[in-house]
Protein backbone atom coordinates (compact mmCIF):
# COMPACT_ATOMS: atom_id res chain seq x y z
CA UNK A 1 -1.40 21.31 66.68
CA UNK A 2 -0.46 20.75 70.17
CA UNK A 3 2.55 21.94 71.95
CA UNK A 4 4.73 18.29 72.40
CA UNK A 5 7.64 17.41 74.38
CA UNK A 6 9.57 14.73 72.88
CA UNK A 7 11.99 12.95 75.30
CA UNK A 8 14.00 9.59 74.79
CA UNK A 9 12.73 6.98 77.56
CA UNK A 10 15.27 4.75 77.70
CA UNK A 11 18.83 5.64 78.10
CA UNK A 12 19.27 7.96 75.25
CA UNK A 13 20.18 6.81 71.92
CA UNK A 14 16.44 6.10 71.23
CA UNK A 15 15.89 7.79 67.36
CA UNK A 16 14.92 11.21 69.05
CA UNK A 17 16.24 13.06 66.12
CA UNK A 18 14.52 11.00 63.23
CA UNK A 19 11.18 11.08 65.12
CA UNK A 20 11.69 15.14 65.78
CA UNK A 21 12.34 15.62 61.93
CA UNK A 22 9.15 13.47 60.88
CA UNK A 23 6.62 15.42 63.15
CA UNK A 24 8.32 19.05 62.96
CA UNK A 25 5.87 19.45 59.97
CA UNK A 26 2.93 19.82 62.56
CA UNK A 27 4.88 22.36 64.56
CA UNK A 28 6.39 25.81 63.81
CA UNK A 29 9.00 25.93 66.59
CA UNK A 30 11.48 23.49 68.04
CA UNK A 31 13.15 24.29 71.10
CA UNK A 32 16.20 22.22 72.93
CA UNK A 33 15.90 22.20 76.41
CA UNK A 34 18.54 20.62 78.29
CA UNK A 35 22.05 19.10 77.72
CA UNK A 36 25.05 19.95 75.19
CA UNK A 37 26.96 18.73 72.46
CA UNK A 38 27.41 15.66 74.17
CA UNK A 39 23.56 14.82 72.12
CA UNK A 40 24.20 13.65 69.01
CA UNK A 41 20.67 13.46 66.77
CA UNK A 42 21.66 11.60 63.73
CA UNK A 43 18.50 12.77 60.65
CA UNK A 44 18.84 10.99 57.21
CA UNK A 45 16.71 12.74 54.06
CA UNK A 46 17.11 11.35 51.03
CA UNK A 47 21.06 10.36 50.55
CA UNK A 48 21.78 13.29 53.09
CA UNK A 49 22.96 12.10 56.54
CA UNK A 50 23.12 15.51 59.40
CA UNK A 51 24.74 15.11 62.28
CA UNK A 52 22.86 17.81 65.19
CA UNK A 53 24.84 17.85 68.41
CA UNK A 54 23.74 21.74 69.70
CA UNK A 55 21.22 22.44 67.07
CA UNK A 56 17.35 21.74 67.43
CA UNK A 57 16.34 19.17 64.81
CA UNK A 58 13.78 21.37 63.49
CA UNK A 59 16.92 23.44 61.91
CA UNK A 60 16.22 20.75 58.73
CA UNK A 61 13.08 21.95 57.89
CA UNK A 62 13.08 25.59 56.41
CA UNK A 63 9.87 26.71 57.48
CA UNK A 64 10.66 25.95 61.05
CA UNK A 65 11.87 28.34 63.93
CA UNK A 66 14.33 27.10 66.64
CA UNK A 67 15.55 27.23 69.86
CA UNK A 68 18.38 26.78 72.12
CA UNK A 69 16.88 27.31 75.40
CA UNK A 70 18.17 28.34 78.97
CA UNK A 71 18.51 24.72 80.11
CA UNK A 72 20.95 24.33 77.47
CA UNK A 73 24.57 24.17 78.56
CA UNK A 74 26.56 26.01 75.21
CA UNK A 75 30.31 25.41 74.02
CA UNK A 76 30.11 28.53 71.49
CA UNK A 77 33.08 27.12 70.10
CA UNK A 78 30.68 23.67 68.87
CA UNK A 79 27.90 25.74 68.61
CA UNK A 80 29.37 28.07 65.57
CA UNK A 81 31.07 25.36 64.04
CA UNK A 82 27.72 23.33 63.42
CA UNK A 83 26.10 26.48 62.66
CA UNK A 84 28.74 26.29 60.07
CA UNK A 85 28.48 22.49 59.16
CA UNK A 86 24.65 22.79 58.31
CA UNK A 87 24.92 25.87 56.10
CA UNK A 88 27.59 24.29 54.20
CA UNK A 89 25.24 21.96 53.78
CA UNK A 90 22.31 24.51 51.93
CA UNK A 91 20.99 24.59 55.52
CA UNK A 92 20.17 28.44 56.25
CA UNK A 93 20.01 29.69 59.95
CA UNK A 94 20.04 33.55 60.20
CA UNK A 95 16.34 34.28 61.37
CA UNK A 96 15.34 30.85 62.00
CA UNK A 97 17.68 29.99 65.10
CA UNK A 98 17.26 31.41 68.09
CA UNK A 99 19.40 31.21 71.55
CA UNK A 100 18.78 32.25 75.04
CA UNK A 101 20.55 34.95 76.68
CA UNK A 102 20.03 33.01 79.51
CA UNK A 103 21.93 29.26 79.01
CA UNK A 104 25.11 28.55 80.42
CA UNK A 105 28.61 28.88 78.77
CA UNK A 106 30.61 25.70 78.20
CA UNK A 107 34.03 27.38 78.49
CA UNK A 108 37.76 26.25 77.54
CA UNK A 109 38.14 25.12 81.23
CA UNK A 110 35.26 22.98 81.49
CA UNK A 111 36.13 20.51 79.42
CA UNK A 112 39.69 20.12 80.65
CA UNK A 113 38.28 19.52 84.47
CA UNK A 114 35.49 16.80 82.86
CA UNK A 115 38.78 14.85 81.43
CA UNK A 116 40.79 15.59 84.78
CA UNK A 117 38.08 13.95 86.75
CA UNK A 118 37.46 11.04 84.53
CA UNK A 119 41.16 10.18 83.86
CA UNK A 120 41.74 10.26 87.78
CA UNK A 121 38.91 7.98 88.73
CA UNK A 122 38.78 4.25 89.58
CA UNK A 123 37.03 1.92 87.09
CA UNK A 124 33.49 1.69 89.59
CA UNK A 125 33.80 5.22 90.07
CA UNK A 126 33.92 6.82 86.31
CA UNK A 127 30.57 8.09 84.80
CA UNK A 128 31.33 7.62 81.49
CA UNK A 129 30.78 11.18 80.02
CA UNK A 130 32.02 12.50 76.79
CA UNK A 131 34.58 14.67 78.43
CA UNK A 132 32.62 17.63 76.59
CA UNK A 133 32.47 19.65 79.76
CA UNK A 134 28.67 19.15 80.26
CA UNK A 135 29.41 18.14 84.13
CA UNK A 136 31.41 21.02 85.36
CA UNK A 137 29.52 23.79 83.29
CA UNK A 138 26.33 22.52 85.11
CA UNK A 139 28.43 22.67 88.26
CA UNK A 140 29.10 26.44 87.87
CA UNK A 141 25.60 27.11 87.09
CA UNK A 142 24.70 25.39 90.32
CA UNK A 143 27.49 27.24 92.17
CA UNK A 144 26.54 30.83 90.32
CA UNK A 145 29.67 30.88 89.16
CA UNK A 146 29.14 30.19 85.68
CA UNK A 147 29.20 32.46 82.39
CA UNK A 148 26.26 33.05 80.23
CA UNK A 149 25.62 33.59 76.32
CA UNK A 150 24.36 36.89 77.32
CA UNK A 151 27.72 37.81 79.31
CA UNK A 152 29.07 37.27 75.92
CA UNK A 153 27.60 40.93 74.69
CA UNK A 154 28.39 42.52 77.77
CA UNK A 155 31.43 44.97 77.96
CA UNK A 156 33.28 43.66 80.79
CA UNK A 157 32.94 39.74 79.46
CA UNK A 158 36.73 39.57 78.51
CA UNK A 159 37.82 40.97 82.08
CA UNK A 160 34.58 38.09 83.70
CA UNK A 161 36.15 35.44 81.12
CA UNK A 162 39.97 36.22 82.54
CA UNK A 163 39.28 36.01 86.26
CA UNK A 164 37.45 32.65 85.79
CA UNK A 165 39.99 31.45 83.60
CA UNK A 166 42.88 31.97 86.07
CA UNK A 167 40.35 30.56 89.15
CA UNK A 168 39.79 27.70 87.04
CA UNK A 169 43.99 27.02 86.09
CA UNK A 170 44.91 26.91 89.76
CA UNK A 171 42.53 23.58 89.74
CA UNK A 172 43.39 22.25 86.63
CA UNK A 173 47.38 23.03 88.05
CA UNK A 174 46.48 20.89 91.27
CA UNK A 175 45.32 18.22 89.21
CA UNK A 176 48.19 17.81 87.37
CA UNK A 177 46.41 18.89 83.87
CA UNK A 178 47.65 21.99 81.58
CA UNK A 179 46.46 25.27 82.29
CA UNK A 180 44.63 26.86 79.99
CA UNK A 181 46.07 30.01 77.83
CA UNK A 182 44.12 32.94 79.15
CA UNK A 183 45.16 35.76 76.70
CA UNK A 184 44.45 33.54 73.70
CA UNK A 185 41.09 31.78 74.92
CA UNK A 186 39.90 35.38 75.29
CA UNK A 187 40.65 36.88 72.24
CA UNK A 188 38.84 33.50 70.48
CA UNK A 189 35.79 33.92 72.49
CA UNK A 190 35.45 37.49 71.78
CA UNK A 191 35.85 37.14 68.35
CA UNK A 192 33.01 34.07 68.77
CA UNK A 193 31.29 36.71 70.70
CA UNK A 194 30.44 38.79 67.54
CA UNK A 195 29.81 36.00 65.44
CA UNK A 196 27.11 34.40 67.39
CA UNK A 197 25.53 37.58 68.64
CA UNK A 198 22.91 37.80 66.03
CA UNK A 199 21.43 34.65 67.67
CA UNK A 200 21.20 35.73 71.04
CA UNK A 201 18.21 36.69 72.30
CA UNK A 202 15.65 36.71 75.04
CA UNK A 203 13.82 33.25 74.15
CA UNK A 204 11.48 33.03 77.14
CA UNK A 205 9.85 36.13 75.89
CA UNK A 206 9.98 34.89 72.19
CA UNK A 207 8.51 31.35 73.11
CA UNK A 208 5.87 32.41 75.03
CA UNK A 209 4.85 35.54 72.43
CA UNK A 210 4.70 32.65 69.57
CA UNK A 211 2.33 30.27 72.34
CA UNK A 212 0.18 32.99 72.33
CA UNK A 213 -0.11 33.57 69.01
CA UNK A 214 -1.04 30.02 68.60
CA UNK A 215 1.82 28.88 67.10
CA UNK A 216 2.96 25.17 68.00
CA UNK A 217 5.96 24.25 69.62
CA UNK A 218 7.78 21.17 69.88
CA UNK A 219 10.56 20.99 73.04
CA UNK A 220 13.15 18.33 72.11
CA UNK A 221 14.72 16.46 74.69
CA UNK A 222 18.45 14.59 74.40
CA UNK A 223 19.30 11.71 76.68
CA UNK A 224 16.66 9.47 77.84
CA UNK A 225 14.76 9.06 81.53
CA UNK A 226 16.98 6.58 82.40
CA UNK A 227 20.01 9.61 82.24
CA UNK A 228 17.99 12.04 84.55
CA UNK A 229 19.97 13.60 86.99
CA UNK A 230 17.00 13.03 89.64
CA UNK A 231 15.50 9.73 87.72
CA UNK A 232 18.43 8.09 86.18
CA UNK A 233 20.76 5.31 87.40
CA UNK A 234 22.34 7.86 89.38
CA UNK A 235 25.29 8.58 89.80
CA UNK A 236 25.52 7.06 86.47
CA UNK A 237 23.13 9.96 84.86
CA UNK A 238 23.65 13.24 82.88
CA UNK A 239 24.30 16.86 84.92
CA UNK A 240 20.16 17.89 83.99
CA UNK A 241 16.72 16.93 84.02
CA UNK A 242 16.34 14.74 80.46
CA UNK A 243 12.60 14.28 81.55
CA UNK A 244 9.39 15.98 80.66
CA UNK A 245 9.42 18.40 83.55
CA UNK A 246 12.59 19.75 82.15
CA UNK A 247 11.29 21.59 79.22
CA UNK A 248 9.38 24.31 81.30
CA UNK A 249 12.79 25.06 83.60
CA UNK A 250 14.54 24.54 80.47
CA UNK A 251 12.31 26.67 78.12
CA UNK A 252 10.62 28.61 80.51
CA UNK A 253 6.97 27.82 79.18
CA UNK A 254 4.40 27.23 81.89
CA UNK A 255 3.61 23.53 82.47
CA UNK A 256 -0.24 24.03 81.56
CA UNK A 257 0.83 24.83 77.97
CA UNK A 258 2.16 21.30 77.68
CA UNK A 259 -0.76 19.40 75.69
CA UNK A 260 1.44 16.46 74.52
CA UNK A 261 4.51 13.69 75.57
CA UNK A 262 5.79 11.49 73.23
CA UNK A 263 8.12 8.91 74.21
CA UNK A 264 11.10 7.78 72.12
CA UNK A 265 11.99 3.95 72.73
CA UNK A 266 13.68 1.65 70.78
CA UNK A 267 12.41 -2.28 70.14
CA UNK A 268 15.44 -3.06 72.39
CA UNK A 269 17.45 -1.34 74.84
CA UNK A 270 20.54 0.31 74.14
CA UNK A 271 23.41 2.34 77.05
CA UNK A 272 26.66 4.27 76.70
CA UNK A 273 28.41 4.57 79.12
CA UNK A 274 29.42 3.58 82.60
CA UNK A 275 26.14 2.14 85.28
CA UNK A 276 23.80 -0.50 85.41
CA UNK A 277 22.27 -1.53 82.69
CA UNK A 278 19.94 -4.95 83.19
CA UNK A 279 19.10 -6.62 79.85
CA UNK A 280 22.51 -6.29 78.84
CA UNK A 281 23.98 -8.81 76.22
CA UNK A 282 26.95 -10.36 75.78
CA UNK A 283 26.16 -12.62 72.82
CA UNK A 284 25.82 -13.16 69.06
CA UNK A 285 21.78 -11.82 70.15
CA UNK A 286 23.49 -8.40 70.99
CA UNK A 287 26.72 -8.27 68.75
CA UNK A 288 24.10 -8.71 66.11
CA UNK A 289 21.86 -5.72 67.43
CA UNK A 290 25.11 -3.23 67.70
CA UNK A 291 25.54 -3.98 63.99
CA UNK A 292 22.39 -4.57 62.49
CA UNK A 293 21.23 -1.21 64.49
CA UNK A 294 24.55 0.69 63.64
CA UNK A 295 24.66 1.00 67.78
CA UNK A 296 27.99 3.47 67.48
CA UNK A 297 27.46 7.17 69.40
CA UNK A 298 26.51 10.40 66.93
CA UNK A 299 28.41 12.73 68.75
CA UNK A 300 31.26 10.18 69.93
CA UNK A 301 31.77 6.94 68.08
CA UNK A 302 31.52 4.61 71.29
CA UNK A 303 30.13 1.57 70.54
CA UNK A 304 26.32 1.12 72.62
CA UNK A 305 25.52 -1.37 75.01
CA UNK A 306 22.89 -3.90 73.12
CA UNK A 307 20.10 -5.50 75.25
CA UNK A 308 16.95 -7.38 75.27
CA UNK A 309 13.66 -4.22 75.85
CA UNK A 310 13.51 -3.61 79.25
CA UNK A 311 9.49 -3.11 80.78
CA UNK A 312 10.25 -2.25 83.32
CA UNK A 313 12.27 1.09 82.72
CA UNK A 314 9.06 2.03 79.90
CA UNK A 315 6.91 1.56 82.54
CA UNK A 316 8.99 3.38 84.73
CA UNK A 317 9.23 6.61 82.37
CA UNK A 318 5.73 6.24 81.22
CA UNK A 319 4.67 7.42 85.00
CA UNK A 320 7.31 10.29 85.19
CA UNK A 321 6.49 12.38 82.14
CA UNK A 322 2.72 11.23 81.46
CA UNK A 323 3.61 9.53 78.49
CA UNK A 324 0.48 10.06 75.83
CA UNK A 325 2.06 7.67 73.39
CA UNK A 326 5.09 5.69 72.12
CA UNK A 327 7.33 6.51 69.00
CA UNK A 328 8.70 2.81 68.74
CA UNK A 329 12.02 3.00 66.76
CA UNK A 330 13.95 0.61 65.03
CA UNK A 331 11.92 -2.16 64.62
CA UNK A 332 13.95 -3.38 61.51
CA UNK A 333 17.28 -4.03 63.56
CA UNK A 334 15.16 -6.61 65.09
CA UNK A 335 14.49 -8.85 61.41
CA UNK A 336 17.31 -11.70 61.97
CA UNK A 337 16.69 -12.14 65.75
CA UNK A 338 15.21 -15.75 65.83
CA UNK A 339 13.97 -14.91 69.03
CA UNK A 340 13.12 -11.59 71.17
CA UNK A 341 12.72 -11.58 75.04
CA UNK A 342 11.24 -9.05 77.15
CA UNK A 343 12.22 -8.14 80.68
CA UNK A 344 8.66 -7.65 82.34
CA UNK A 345 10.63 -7.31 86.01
CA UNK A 346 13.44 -8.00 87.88
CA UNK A 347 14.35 -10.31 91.27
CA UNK A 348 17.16 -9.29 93.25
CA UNK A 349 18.05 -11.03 96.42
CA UNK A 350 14.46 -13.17 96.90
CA UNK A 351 12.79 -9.35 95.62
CA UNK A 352 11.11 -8.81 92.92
CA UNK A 353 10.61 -5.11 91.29
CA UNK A 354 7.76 -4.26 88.77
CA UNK A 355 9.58 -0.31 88.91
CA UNK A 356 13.15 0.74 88.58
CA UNK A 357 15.33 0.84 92.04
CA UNK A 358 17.14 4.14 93.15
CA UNK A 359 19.97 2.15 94.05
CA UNK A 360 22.65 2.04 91.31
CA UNK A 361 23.88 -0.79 93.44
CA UNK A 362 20.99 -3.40 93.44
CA UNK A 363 19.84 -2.41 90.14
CA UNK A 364 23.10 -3.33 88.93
CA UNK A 365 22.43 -6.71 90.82
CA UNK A 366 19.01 -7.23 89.75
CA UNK A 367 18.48 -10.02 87.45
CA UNK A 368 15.38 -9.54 84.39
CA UNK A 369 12.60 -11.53 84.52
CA UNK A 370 11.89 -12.59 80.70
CA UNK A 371 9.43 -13.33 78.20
CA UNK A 372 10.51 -15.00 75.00
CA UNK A 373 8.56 -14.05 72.01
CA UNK A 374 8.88 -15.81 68.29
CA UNK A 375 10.78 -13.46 66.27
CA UNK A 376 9.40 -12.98 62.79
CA UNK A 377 13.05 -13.17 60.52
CA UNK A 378 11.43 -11.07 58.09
CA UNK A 379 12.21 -7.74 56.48
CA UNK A 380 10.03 -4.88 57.66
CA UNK A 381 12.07 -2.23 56.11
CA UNK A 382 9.24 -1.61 53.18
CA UNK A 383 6.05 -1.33 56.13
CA UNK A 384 4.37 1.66 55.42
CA UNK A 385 1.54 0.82 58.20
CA UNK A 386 0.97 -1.69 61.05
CA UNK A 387 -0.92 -4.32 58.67
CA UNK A 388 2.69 -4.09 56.46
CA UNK A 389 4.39 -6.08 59.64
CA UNK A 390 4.36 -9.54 59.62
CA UNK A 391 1.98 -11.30 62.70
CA UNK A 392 4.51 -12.03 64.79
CA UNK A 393 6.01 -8.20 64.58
CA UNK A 394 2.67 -6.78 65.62
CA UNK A 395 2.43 -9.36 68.43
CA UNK A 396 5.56 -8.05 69.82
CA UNK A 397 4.05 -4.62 69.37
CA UNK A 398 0.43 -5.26 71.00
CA UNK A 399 2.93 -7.01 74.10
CA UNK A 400 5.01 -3.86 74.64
CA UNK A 401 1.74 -1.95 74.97
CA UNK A 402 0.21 -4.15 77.52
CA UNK A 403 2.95 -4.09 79.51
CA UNK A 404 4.09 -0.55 79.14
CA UNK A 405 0.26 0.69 79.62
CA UNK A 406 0.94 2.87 76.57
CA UNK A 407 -0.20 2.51 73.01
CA UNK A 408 2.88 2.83 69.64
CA UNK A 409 2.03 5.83 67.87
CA UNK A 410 4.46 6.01 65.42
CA UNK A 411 6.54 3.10 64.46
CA UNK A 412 10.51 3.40 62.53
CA UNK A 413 11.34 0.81 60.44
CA UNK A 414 14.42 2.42 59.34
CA UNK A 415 16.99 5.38 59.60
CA UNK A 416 15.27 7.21 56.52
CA UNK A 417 12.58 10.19 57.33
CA UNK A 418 10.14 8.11 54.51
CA UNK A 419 10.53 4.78 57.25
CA UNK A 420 8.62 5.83 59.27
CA UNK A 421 4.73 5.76 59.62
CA UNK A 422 1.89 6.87 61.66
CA UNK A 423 -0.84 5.11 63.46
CA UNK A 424 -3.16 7.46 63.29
CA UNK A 425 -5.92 6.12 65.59
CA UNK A 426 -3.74 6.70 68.16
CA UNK A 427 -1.67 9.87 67.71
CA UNK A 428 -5.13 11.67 66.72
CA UNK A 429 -7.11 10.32 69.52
């Protein structure tokens, strides 16, 4: 099977982890390639529910190898505790998870300057972030200041861990926030040290040794496009590259080994967090898509921003990462809606835009151009193919190819791994 990257094309949110779990059967290696725990991949088997916030989604099925790659910013802290949380769970990980010597350390610090930053800014000038400590971890990486999982084994990590500790207190002290106890957090991360240093290893070599044995290798993205630190509605964006490119920086596979993308969007448009967001609704139409489609964060609670499916942005992330097809999620949410619009483009000040602005500013001005499609008010939960969906449901499907330019390869009709189905003269073209 071909190697596949997997990245959300919207603004995150989009069923990543469901679609992950369904095709890691074709693929002996998942790898992670960018983000933290500020991902949440929610996979449900059966009456089981896991929550994945660090770990690949590939960690689910026991004949699958994983990895957290370079790209990946780590809290070890998160990191052993949902090492913990799956095995608890019969979930085994010893010899089946692997993570890079190379990532970046999420330290004590980090997320104590995230919460500074966002508790001292004006309304129009928060982000929005999780407060995990994704921001400011990237930021040390960037700087070469930063700490990583394979400073963790060295000797002198304790005396490394100190010094940035006490650097890091007298900005946390001129911000008015607690300093953090330097003594204590390094006895903890040593201790973590020990425990997680049976995963750590050199995954570039290991990733590349399994491509050239043939073996297949899914890279699983978290975010969406639309959360690209380059692409995104910046500033508005995540601290790393959420986009297709991102898995050979953040894997370090070379790009020719790519065969595959596979886009994640949902049948409507979903955002958490601060930024423009067009489609947005403010209605009974979107109240009824946060519940219907459970539209609460994995990893924080927040309740998601509900809108209409936004073209323009698929369009948009179709041309970035060479999208070869769609994996169309949660078709179902979309039963009771009477009827569905589409946003095929946007005006903004006597403009109109078939692509997605760089300007936070008139994007956030721009107002959707719509089409209003018949819904179908049926239940699609049972579909097990695209005949299963009523006519109008497979209108709306053919309509979201046109105008995306790329054809729905899989389709979700539901949170479940059996809700999902193929269509296989597309995925095996």
């Amino acid at each position: 099977m071909a190697n596949t990257i997997l990245i959300g094309a919207q603004w995150g949110d989009e069923g990543k982890g469901k679609i992950i779990d369904v095709i890691t059967t074709e693929h002996q290696w998942v790898v992670r390639f960018q983000g933290g725990n500020n991902a949440g991949h929610t996979v449900e088997i059966g009456e089981q529910r896991y929550v994945l916030h660090l770990l690949p989604s590939g960690i689910l099925r026991p004949d699958c190898s994983c990895i957290i790659g370079n790209g990946v910013v780590i809290d070890p802290i998160a990191l052993k505790k949902e090492i913990d949380e799956v095995e608890a769970q019969g979930i085994t990980t010893r010899d089946r998870l692997f993570v890079s010597d190379r990532a970046h350390l999420i330290l004590p610090y980090h997320p104590l300057i995230d919460a500074s930053r966002e508790g001292r800014a004006q309304h129009q000038e928060k982000i929005g972030t999780t407060k995990r400590g994704i921001g400011p971890a990237y930021a040390d990486k960037a700087s070469r200041t930063g700490l990583r999982m394979g400073d963790l084994l060295e000797p002198d990590f304790a005396a490394s861990l100190a010094k940035r500790i006490r650097e890091n207190n007298v900005l946390l002290e001129a911000q008015g926030a607690a300093p953090v106890a330097v003594d204590e957090t390094v006895a903890r991360l040593e201790e973590l040290a020990q425990v997680l240093r049976p995963y750590i290893v050199d995954t570039v070599r290991l990733l590349n040794e399994a491509d050239q044995r043939g073996e297949s290798i899914l890279f699983e993205g978290a975010q969406g496009v639309m959360l690209d630190i380059d692409y995104g509605t910046y500033p508005y964006v995540t601290s790393s590259n959420a986009t297709a490119g991102g898995a050979c920086t953040g894997a370090g596979i070379p790009p020719h080994r790519i065969e595959r993308v596979i886009g994640v969007i949902k049948g409507y448009t979903t955002r958490v967090g601060e930024g423009p967001f067009p489609t947005e609704l403010h209605d009974v139409a979107g109240d009824m898509l946060r519940k219907d489609g459970n539209e609460f964060g994995a990893t924080t609670g927040r309740p998601r921003r509900c809108g209409w499916f936004d073209a323009v942005v698929a369009r948009y992330a179709a041309m970035i990462n060479g999208i070869d097809f769609w994996a169309l999620t949660k078709m179902d949410v979309l039963d009771r809606q009477p009827v569905i619009r589409i946003a095929v483009a946007y005006e903004f000040e006597g403009r109109r835009f078939e692509s997605v602005p760089a300007s936070a500013r008139v994007l956030a001005g721009c107002t959707p151009v719509y089409e209003d499609w018949p819904g179908w008010e049926t239940d699609t939960t049972g579909a097990t193919c695209l005949a299963d969906l009523p006519g109008p449901a497979r209108d709306y499907i053919s309509r979201l190819e046109t105008l995306t330019g790329v054809r729905a390869g899989i389709v979700s009709v539901g949170p479940r791994r059996d809700s999902t189905f193929v269509v296989d003269e597309v995925v095996r073209r």
